[in-house]
Protein backbone atom coordinates (compact mmCIF):
# COMPACT_ATOMS: atom_id res chain seq x y z
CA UNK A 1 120.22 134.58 76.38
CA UNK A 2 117.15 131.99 76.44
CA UNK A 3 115.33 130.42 79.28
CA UNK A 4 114.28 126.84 78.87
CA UNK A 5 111.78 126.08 81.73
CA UNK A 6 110.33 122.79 81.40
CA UNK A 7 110.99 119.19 81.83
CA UNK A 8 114.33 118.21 79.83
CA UNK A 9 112.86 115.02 78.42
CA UNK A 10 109.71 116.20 77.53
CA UNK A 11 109.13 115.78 73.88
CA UNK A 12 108.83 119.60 72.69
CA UNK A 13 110.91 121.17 75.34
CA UNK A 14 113.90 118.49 74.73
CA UNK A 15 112.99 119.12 70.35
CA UNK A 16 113.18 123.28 71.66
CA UNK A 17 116.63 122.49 73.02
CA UNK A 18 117.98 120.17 70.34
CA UNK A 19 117.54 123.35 67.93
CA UNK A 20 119.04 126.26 69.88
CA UNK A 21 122.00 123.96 69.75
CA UNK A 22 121.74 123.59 65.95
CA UNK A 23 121.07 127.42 65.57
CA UNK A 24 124.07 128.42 67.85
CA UNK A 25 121.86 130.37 70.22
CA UNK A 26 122.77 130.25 73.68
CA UNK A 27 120.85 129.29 76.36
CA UNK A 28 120.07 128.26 80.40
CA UNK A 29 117.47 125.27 80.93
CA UNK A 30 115.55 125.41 83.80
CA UNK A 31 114.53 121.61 85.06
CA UNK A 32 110.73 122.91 86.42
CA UNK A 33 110.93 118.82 88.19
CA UNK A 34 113.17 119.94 90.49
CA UNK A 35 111.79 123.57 91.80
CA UNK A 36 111.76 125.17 94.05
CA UNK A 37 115.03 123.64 95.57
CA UNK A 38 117.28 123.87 92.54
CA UNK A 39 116.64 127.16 91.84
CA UNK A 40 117.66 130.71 93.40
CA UNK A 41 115.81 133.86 92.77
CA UNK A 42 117.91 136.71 94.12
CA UNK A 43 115.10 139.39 93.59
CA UNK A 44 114.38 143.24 93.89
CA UNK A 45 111.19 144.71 92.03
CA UNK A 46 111.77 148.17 90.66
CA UNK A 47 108.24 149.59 88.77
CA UNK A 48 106.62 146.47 89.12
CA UNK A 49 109.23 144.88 87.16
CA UNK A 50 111.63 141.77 88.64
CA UNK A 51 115.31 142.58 88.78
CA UNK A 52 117.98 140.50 90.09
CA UNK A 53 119.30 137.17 89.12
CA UNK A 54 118.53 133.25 88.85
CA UNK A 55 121.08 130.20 89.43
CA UNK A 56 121.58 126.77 89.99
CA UNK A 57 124.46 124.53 90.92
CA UNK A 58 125.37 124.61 86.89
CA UNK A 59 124.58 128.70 85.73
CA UNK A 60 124.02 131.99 86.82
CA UNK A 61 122.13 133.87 84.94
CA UNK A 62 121.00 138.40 85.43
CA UNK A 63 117.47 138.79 84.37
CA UNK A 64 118.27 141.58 82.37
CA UNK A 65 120.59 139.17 79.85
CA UNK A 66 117.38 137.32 79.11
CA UNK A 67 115.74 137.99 75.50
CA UNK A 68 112.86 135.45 76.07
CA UNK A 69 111.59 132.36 77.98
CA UNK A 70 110.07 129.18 76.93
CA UNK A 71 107.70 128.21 79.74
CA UNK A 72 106.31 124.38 79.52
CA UNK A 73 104.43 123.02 82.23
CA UNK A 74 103.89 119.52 81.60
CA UNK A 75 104.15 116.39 83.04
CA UNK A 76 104.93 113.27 81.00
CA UNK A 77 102.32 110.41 81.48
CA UNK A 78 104.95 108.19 82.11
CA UNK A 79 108.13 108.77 83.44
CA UNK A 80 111.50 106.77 84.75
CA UNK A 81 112.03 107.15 88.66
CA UNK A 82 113.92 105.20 90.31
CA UNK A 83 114.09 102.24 87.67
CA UNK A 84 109.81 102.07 87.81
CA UNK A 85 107.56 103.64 85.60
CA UNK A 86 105.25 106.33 87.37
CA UNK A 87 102.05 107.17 85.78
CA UNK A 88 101.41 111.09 86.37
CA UNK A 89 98.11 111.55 84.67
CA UNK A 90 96.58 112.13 87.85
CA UNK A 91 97.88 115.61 88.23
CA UNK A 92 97.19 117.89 84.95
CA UNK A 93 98.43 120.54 85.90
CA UNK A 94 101.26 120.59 87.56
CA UNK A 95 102.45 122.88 90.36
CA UNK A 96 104.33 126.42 88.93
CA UNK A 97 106.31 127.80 91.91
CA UNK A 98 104.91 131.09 93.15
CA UNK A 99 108.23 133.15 92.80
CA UNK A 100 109.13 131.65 89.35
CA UNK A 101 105.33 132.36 87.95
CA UNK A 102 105.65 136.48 89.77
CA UNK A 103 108.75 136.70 88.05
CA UNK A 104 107.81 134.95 84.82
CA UNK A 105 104.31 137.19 84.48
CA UNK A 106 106.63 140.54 85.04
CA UNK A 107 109.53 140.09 82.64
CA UNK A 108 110.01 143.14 79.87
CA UNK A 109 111.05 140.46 77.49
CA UNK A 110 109.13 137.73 75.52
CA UNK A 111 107.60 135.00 77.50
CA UNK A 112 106.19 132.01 75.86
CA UNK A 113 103.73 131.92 77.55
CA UNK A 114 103.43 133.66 80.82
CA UNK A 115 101.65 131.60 83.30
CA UNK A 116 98.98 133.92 83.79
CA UNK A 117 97.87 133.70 80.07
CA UNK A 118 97.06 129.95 80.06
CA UNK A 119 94.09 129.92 81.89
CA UNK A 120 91.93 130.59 79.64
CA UNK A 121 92.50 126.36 78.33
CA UNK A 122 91.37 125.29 81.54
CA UNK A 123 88.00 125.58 80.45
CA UNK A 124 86.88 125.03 77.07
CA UNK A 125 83.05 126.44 77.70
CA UNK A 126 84.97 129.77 78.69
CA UNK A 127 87.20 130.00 75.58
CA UNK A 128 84.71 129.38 73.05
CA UNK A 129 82.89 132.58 74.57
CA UNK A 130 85.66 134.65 73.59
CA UNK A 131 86.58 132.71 70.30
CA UNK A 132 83.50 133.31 68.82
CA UNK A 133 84.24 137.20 68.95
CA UNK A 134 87.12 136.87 66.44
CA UNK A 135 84.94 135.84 63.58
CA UNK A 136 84.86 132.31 64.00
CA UNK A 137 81.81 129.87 64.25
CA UNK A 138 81.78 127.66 67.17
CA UNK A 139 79.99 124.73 67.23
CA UNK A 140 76.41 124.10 68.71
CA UNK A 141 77.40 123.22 72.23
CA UNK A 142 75.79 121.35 75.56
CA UNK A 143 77.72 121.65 78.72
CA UNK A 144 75.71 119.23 81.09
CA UNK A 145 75.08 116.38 83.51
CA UNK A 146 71.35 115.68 82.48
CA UNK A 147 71.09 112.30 80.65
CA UNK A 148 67.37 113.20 79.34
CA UNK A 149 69.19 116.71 77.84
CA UNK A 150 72.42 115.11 76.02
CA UNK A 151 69.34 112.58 74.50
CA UNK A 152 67.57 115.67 73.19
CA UNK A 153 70.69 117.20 72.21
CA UNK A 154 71.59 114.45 70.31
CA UNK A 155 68.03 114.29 68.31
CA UNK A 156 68.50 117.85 67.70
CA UNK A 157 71.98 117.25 65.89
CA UNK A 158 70.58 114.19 63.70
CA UNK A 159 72.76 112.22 65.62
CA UNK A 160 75.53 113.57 64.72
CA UNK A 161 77.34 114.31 67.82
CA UNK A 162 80.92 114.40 69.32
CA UNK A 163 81.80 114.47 73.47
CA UNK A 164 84.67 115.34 75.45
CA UNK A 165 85.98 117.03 78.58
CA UNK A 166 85.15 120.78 79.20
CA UNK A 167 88.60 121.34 81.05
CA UNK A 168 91.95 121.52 79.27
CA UNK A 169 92.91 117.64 80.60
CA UNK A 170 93.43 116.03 77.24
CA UNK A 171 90.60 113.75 76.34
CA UNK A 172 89.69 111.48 73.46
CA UNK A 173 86.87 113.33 71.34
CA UNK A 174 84.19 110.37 70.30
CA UNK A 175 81.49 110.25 68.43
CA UNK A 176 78.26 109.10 70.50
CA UNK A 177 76.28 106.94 69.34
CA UNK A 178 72.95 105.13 70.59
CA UNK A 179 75.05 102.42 72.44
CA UNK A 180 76.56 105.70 74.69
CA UNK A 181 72.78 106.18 76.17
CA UNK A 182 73.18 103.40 78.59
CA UNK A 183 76.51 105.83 80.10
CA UNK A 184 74.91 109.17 80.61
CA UNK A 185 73.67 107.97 84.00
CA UNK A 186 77.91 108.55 84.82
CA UNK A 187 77.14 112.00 83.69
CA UNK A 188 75.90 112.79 87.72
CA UNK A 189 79.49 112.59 88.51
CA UNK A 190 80.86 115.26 86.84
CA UNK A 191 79.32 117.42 83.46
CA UNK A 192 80.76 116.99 79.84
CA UNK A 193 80.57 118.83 76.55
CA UNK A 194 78.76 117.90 73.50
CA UNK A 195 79.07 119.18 70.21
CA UNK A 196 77.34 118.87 67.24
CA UNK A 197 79.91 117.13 64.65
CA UNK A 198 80.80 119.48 62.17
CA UNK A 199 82.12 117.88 58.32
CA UNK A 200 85.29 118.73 56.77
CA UNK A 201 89.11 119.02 57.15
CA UNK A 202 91.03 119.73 60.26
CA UNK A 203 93.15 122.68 60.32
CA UNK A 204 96.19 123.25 63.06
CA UNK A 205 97.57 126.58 63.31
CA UNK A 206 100.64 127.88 65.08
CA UNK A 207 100.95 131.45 65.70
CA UNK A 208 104.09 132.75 67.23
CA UNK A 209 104.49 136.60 67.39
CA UNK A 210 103.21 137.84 63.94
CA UNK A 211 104.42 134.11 62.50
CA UNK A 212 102.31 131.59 61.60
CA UNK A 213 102.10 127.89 60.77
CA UNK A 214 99.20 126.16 59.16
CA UNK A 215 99.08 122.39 59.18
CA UNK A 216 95.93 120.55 56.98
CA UNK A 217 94.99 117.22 58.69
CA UNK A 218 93.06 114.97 56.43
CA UNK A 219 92.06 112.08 58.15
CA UNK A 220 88.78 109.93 58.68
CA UNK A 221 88.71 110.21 62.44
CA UNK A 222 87.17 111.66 64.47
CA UNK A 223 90.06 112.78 66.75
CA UNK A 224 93.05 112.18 64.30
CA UNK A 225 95.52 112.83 67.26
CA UNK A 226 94.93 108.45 67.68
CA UNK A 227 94.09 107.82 64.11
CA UNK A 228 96.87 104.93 64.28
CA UNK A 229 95.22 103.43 67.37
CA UNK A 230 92.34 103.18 65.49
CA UNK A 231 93.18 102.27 61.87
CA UNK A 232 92.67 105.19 60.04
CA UNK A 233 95.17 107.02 57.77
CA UNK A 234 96.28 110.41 58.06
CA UNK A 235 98.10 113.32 56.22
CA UNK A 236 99.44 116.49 57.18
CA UNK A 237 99.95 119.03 54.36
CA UNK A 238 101.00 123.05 54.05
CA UNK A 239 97.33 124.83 54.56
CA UNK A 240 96.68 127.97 52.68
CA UNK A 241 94.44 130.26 54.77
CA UNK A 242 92.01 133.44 53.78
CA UNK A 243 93.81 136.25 55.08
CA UNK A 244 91.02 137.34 57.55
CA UNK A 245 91.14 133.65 58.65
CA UNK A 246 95.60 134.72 59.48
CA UNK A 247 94.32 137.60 61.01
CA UNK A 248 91.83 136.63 63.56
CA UNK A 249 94.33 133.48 64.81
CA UNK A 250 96.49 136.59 65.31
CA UNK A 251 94.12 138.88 67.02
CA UNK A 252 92.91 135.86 68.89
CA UNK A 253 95.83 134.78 69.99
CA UNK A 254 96.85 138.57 71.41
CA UNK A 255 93.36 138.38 72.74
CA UNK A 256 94.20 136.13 74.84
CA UNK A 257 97.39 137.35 76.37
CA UNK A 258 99.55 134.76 74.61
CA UNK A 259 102.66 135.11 72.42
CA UNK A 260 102.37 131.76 71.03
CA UNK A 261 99.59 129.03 70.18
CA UNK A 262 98.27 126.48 68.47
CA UNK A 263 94.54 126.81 67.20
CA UNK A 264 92.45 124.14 66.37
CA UNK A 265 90.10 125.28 63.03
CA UNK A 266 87.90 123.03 60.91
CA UNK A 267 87.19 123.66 57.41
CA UNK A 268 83.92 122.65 56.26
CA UNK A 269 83.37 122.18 52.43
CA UNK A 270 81.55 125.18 52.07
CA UNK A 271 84.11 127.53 53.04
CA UNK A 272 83.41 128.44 56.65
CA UNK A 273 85.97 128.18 59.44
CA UNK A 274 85.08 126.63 63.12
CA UNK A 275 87.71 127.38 65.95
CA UNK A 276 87.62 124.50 68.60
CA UNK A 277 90.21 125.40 70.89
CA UNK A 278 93.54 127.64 71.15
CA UNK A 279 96.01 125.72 73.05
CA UNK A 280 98.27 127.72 75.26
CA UNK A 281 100.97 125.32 75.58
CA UNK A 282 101.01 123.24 71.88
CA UNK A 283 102.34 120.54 71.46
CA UNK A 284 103.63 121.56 68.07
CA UNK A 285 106.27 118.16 67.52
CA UNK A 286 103.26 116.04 66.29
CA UNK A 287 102.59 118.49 63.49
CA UNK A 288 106.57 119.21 62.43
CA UNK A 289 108.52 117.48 59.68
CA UNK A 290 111.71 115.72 61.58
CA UNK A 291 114.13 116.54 58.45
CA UNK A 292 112.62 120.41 58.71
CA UNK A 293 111.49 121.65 61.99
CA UNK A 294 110.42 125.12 60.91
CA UNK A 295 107.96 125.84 63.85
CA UNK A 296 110.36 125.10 66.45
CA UNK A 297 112.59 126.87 64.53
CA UNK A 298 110.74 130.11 64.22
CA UNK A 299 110.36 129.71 68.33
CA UNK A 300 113.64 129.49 68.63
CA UNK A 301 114.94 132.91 66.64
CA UNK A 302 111.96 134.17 68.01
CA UNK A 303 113.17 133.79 71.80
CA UNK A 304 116.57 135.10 70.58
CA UNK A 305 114.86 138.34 69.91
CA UNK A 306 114.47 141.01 72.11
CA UNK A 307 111.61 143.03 73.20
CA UNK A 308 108.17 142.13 74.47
């Protein structure tokens, strides 16, 4: 039995759910919107495990039946209440109810991801510290709120410079230019991160279990994620990566408490591999194929399994 726990319309839980159907493997969905009231825990810990059972008004479901659990956490920037369209942007990350996230952290089966395991997103600065020890470069980086230091920064990198937000809040990355000088004054109200812009093709990898999935972007944007909003062209294709490259998205991925992921990689034309992130909860629909959903696929026979 599967665990769904996310928001039913959501995008990659609802594309999650769509394909357990296809694939004929059964399983609960947990509607995290309506916690804690629509959902019983009927608990005992025994060796610092959970045992017991979970319900709401539709399913009852032992803990022990469970071979894995798709946890999802996020709130759509726009969603239907009551006829009106509610912008929830300001909270990014939204509430995890204490007893679900204990319970959730503590299961002997696969968890994708246990709560506990996604902090490391939160903040970017702190990931890159432990990226960089799986044989990846990282980009020269500035984490500040000093106008006078982003200016020398950006002198040092012959201009060549990207910013964006040092917390896991999705943010468009831009390329600064001299016209962003007359901004960094906002930069007293709260610190950014600049990077020195790094040439070649983006890379988006998927690693679930010992699975993975390499996407090549290759697009003229800077973030290709809004290439479309800003008139560019882009293509996904299969990427073929250097098995030490496979490995370390592996290791790093493990590293980092996580069963699943979706790393962020640039190739540059000489051959060298930059990790910019490792998303804890990807968003993997943007990079599937809609006729052949392999990675949500893969998730899904993957939660059928057993064993942590």
């Amino acid at each position: 039995m599967v665990l769904v726990c996310g928001d039913p319309y959501e995008p990659v839980t609802a594309l999650l759910c769509s394909r357990l159907e296809v694939l004929e493997i059964d399983y609960r969905r947990l509607d995290l919107r309506k916690l804690p009231h629509a959902a019983d825990l009927d608990l005992t810990w025994v060796g610092g495990r959970p045992c017991g059972s979970m319900s709401t008004e539709d399913w009852r479901i032992r803990l022990d039946e469970l071979s894995g659990v798709y946890f999802r956490n996020v709130e759509l920037s726009e969603s239907e209440e009551g006829g009106e369209k509610v912008d929830g942007r300001g909270q990014a990350y939204p509430e995890t109810d204490a007893r679900l996230a204990a319970v959730l952290n503590n299961l002997p089966c696969n968890v994708l991801n246990r709560p506990a395991a996604t902090f490391s997103n939160r903040s970017k600065p702190y990931q890159a510290l432990l990226i960089r020890r799986f044989g990846f470069k990282i980009p020269e980086t500035l984490v500040t709120n000093d106008p006078e230091a982003v200016a020398s920064f950006f002198r040092e990198c012959d201009e060549k410079l990207i910013f964006k937000s040092i917390s896991g809040v999705r943010s468009t990355v831009r390329r600064m230019t001299k016209a962003d000088f007359g901004r960094l004054e906002l930069l007293e109200n709260c610190p950014a991160q600049f990077q020195e812009l790094v040439a070649g093709d983006n890379i988006r990898v998927h690693v679930i279990g010992e699975r993975w999935f390499a996407v090549r972007i290759q697009c003229e944007a800077v973030d290709y994620r809004y290439a479309g909003e800003e008139g560019y062209t882009l293509t996904m294709v299969p990427a073929v990566l250097p098995r030490d490259v496979v490995t370390n998205c592996i290791r790093l991925t493990r590293e980092l408490g996580l069963t699943m992921s979706g790393i962020d990689l640039k190739e540059t034309p000489s051959g060298e591999y930059y990790c910019f992130e490792v998303n804890t909860s990807p968003a993997f629909l943007f990079y599937e194929s809609p006729a052949r959903p392999v990675i949500a696929d893969a998730l899904a026979e993957f939660l059928a399994q057993r064993g942590a």
